[in-house]
N, C-alpha and C. Protein backbone atom coordinates (compact mmCIF):
# COMPACT_ATOMS: atom_id res chain seq x y z
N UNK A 1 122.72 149.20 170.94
CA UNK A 1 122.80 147.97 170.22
C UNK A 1 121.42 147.54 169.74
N UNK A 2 121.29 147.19 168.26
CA UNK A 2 120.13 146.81 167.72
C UNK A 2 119.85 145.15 168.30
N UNK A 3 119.24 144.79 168.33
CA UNK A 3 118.42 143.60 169.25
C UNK A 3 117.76 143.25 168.17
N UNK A 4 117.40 141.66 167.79
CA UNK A 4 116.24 141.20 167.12
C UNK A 4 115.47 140.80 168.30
N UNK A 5 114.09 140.59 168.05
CA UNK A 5 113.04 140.51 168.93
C UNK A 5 112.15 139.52 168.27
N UNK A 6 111.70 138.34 168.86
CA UNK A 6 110.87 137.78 167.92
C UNK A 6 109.12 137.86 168.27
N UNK A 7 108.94 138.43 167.09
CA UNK A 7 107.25 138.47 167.34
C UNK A 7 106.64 137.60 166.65
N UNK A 8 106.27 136.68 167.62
CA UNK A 8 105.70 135.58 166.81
C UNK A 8 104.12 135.58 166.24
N UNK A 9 103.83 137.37 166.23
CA UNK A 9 102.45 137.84 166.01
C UNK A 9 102.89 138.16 164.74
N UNK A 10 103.86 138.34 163.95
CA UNK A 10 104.00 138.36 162.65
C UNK A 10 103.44 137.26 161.65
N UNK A 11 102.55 137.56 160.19
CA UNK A 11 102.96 136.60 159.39
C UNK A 11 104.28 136.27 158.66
N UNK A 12 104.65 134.69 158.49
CA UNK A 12 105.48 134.75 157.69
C UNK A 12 105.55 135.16 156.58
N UNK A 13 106.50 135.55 155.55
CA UNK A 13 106.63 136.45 154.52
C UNK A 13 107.11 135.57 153.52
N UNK A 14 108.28 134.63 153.64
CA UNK A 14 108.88 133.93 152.80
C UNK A 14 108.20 132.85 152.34
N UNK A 15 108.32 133.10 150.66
CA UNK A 15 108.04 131.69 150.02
C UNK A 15 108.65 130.63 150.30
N UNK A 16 107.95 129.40 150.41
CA UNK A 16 108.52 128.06 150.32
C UNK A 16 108.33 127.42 149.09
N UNK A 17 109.74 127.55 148.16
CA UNK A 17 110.12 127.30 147.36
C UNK A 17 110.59 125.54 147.02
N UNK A 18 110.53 124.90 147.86
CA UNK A 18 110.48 123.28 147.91
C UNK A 18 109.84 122.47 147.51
N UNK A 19 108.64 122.70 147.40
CA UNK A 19 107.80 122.31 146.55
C UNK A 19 107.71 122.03 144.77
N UNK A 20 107.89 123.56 144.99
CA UNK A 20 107.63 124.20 143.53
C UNK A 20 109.35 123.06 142.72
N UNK A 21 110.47 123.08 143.06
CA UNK A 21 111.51 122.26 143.12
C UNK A 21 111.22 121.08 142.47
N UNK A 22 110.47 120.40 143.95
CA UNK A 22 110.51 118.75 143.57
C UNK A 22 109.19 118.37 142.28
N UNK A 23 108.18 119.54 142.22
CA UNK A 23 107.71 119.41 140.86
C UNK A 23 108.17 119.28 139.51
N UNK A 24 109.48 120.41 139.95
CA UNK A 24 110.36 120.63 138.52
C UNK A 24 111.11 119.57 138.10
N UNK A 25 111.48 119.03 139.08
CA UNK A 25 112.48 117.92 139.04
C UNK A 25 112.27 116.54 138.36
N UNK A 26 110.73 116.38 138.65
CA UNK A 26 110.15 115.43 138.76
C UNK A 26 109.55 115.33 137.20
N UNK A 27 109.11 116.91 136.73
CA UNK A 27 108.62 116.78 135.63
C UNK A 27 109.92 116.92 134.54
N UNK A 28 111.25 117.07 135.07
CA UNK A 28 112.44 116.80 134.05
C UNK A 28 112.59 115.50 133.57
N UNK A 29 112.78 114.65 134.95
CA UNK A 29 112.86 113.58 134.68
C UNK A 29 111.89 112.66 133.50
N UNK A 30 110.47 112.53 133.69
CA UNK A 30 109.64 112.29 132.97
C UNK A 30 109.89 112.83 131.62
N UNK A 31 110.21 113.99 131.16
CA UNK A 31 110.73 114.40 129.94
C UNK A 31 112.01 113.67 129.47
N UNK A 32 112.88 113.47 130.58
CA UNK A 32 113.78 112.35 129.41
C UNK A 32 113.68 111.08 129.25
N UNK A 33 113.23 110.31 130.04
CA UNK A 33 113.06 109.55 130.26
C UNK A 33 111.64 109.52 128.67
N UNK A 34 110.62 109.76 128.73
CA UNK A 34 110.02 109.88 127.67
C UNK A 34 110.35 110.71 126.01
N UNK A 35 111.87 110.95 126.26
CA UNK A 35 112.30 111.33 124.87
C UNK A 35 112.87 110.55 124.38
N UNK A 36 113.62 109.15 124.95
CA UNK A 36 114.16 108.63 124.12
C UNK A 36 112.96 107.59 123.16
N UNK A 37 112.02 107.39 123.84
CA UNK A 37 110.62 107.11 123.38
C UNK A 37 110.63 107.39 121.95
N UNK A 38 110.33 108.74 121.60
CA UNK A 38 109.83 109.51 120.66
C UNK A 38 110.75 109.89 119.33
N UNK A 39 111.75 109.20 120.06
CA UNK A 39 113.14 109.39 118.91
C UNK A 39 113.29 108.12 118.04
N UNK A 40 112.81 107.16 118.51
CA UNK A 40 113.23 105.66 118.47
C UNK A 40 111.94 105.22 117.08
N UNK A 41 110.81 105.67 117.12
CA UNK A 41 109.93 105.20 116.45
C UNK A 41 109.97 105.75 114.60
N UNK A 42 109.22 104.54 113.96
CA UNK A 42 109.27 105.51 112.71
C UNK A 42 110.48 104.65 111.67
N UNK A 43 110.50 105.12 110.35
CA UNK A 43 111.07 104.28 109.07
C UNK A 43 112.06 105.71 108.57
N UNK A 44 113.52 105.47 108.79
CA UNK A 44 114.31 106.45 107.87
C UNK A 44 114.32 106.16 106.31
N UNK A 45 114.20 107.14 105.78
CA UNK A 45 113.95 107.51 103.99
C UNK A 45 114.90 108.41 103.66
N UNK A 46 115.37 108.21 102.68
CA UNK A 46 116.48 108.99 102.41
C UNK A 46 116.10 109.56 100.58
N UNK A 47 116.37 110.32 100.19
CA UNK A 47 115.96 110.53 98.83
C UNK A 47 117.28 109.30 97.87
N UNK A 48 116.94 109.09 97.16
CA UNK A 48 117.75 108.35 96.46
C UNK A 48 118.14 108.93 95.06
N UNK A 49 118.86 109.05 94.29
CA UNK A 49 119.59 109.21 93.44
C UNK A 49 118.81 107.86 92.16
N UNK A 50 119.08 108.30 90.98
CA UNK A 50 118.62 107.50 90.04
C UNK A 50 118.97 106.71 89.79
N UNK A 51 118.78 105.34 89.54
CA UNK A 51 119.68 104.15 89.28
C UNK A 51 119.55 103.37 90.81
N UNK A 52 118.76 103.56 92.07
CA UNK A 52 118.72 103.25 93.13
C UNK A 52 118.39 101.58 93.24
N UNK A 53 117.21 101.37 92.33
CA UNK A 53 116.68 99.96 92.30
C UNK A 53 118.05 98.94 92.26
N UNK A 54 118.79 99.44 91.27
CA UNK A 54 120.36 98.44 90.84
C UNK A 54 121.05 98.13 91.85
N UNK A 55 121.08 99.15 92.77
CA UNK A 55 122.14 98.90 94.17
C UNK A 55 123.06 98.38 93.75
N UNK A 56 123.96 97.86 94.57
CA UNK A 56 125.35 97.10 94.20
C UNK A 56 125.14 95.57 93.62
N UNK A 57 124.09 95.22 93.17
CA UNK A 57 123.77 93.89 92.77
C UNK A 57 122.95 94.05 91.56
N UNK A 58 123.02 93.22 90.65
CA UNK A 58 122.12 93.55 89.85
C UNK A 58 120.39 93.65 90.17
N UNK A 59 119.45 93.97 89.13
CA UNK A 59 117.97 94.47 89.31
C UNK A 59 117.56 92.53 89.97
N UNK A 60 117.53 91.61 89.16
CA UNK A 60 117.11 90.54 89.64
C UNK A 60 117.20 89.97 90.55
N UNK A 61 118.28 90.41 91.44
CA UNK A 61 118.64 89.64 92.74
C UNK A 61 118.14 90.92 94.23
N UNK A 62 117.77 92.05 93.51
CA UNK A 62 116.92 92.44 94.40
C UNK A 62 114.95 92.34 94.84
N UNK A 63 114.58 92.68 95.60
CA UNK A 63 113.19 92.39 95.91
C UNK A 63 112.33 93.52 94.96
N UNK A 64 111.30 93.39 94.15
CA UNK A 64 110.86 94.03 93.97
C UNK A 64 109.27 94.37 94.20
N UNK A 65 109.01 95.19 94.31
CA UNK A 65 107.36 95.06 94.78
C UNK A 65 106.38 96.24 93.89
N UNK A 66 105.65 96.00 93.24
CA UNK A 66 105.17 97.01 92.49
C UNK A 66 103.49 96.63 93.00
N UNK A 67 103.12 97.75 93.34
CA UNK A 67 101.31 98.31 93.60
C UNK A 67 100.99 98.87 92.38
N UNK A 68 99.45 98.38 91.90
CA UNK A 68 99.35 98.59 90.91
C UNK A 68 97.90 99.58 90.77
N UNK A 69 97.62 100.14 90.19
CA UNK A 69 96.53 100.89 90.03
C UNK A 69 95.15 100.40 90.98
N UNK A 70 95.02 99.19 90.54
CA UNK A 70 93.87 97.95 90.35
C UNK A 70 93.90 97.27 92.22
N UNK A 71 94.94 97.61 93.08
CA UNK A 71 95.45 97.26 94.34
C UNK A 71 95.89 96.04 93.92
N UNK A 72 96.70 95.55 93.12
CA UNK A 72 96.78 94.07 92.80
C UNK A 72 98.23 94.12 93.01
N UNK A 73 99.16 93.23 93.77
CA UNK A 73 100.59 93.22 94.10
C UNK A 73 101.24 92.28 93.18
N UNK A 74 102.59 92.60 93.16
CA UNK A 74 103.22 91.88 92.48
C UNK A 74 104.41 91.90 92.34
N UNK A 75 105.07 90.49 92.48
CA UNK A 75 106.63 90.88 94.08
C UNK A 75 107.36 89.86 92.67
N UNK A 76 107.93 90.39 92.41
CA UNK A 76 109.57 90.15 91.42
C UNK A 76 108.74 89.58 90.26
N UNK A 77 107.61 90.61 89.52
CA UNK A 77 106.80 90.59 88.23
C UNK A 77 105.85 89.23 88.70
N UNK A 78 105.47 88.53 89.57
CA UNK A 78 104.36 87.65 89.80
C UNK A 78 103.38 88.28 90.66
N UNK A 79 102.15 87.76 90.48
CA UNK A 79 100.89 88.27 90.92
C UNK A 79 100.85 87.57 92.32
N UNK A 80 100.67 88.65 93.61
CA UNK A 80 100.76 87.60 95.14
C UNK A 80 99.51 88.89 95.21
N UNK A 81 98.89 87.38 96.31
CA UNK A 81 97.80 88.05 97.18
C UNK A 81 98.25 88.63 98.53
N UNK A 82 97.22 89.34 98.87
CA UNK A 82 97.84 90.41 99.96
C UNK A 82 97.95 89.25 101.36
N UNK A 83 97.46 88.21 101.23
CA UNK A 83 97.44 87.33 102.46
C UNK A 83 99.07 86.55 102.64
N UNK A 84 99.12 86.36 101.02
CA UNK A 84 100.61 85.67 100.71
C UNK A 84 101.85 86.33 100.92
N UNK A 85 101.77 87.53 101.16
CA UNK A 85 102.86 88.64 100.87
C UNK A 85 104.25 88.26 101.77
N UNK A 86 103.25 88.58 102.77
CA UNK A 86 104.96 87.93 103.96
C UNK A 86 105.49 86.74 103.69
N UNK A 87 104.67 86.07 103.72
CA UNK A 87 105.53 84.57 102.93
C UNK A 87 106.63 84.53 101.77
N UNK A 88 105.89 85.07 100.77
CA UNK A 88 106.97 85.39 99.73
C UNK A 88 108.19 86.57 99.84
N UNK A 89 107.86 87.93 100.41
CA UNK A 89 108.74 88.57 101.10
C UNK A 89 109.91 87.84 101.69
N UNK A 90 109.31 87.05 102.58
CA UNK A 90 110.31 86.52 102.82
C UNK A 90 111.72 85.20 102.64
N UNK A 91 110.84 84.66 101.70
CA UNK A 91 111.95 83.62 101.03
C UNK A 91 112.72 84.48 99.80
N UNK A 92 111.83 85.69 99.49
CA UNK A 92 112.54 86.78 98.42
C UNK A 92 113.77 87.11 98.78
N UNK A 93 113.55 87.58 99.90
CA UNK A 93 114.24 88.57 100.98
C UNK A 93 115.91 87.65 101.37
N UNK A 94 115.62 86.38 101.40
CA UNK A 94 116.72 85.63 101.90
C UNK A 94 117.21 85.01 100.61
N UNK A 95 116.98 84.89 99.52
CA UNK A 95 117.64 84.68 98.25
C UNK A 95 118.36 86.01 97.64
N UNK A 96 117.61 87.69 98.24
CA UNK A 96 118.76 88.63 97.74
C UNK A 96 120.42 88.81 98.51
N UNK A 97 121.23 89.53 98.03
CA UNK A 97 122.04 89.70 98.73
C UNK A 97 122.09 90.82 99.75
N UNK A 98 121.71 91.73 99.11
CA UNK A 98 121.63 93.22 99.29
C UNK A 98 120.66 93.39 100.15
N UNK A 99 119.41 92.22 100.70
CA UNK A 99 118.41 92.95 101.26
C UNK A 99 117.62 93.91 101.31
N UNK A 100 117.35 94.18 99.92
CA UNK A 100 117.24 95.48 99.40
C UNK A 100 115.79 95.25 98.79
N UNK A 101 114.54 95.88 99.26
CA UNK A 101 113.39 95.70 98.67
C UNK A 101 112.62 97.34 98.35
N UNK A 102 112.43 97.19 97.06
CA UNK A 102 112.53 98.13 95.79
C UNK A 102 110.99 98.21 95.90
N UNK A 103 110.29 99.85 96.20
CA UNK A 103 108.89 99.19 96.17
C UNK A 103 108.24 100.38 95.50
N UNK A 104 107.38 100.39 94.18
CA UNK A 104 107.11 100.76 93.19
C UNK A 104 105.57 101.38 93.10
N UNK A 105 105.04 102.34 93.51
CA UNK A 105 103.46 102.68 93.91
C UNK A 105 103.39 103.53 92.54
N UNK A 106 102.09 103.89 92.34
CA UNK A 106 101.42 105.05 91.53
C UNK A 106 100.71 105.40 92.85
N UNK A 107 100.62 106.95 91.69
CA UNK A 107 99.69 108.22 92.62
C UNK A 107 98.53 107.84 93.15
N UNK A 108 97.83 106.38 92.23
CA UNK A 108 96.42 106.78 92.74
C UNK A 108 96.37 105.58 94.15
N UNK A 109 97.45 104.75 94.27
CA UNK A 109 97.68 104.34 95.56
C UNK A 109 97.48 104.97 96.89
N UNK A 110 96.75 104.25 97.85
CA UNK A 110 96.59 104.63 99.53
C UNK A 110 98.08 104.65 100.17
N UNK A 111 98.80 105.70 100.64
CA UNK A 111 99.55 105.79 101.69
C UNK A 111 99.31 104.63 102.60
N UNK A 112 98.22 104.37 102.88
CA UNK A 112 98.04 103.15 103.72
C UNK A 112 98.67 102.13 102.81
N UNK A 113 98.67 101.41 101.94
CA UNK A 113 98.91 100.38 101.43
C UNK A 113 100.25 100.00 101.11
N UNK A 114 101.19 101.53 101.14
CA UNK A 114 102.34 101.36 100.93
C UNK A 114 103.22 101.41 102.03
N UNK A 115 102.68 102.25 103.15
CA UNK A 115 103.62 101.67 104.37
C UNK A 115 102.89 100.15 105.17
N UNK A 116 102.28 99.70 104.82
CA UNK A 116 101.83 98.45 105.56
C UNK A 116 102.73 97.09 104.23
N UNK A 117 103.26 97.50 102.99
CA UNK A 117 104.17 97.18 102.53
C UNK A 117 105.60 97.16 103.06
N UNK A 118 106.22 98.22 103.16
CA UNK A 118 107.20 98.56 103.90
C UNK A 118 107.08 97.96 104.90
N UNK A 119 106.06 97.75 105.51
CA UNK A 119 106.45 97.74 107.32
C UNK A 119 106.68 95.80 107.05
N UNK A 120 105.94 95.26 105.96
CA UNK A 120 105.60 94.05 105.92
C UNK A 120 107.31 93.43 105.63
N UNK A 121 108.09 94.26 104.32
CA UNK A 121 109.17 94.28 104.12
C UNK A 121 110.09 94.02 105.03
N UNK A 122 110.47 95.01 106.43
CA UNK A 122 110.88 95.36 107.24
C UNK A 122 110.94 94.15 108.04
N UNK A 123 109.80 93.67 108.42
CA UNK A 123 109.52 92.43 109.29
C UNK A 123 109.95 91.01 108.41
N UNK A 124 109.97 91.25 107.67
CA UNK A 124 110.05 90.15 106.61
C UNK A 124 111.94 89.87 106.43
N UNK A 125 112.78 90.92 106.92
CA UNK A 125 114.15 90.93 107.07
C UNK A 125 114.77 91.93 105.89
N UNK A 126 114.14 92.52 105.24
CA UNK A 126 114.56 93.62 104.74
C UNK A 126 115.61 94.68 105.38
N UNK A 127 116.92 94.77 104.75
CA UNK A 127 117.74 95.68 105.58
C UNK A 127 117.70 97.83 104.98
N UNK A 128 117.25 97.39 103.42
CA UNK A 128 117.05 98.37 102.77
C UNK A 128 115.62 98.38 101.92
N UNK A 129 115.45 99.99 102.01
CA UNK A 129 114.00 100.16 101.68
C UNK A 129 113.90 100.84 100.27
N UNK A 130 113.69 101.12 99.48
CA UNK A 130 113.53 101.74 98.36
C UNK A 130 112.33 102.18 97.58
N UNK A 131 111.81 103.57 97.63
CA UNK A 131 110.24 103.71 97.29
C UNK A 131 109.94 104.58 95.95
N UNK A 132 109.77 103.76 95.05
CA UNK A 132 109.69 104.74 93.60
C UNK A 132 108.42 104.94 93.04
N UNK A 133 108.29 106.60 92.36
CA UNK A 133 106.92 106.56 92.08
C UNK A 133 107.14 105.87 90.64
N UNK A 134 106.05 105.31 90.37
CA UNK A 134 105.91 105.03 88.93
C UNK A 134 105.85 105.92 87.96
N UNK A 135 105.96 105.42 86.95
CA UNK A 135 106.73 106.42 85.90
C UNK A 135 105.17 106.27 84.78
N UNK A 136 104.66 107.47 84.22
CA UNK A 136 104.09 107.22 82.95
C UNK A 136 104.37 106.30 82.25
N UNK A 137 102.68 105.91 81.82
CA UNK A 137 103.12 104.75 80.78
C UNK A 137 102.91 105.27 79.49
């Protein structure tokens, strides 16, 4: 009959794998928990189709915002300063129906200038965004 014998002059051999575990576990968690994070941030854009500015309302009863070469703004064809913007945005914004603010850049415009528009829009109660390049004059 084979017999086990214990020699306690042996090293142990087996990994302890428990560790390595509650690392994994730990760093799953933190991954979801920090994905819904990363999903949540940010402005959806959608390409639009021609005729977009009109929406279901006519052109006048939506917001319009045109950047102009010169950085000079100008929200439903009047000249606003960049300090005034939210203000007017927003009494704009609550006279459309559509909530719909239409916003009109040229090329030689800062990316900066046009999402700090948008974002101003947005805060201002804007439900829809609309971003057109300008057209040759």
């Amino acid at each position: 009959m084979a017999m086990k014998t214990d020699d306690n002059d042996s090293p142990i051999a087996d990994i302890n794998v428990t560790p390595l575990v509650d690392v994994c576990l730990v760093l799953v968690i933190i991954f979801m928990v920090t994905a819904n994070f990363t999903m949540q941030g940010g402005i959806k854009l959608t390409q639009s189709a021609q005729g977009a500015a009109s929406g279901k309302h006519s052109i006048e009863e939506n917001v319009n915002v045109i950047l102009t070469k010169d950085n000079k703004i100008l929200v439903n064809g009047r000249e606003i300063g960049r300090a005034d913007l939210e203000l007017e945005l927003r009494s704009c914004i609550a006279k459309s129906k559509d909530k719909l603010v239409t916003i009109v850049a040229d090329k030689t415009n800062r990316v900066e200038s046009v999402v700090d528009v948008m974002d101003l829009a947005k805060q201002s109660g804007a439900e829809k965004l609309s971003v057109l390049k300008k057209l040759q004059e």
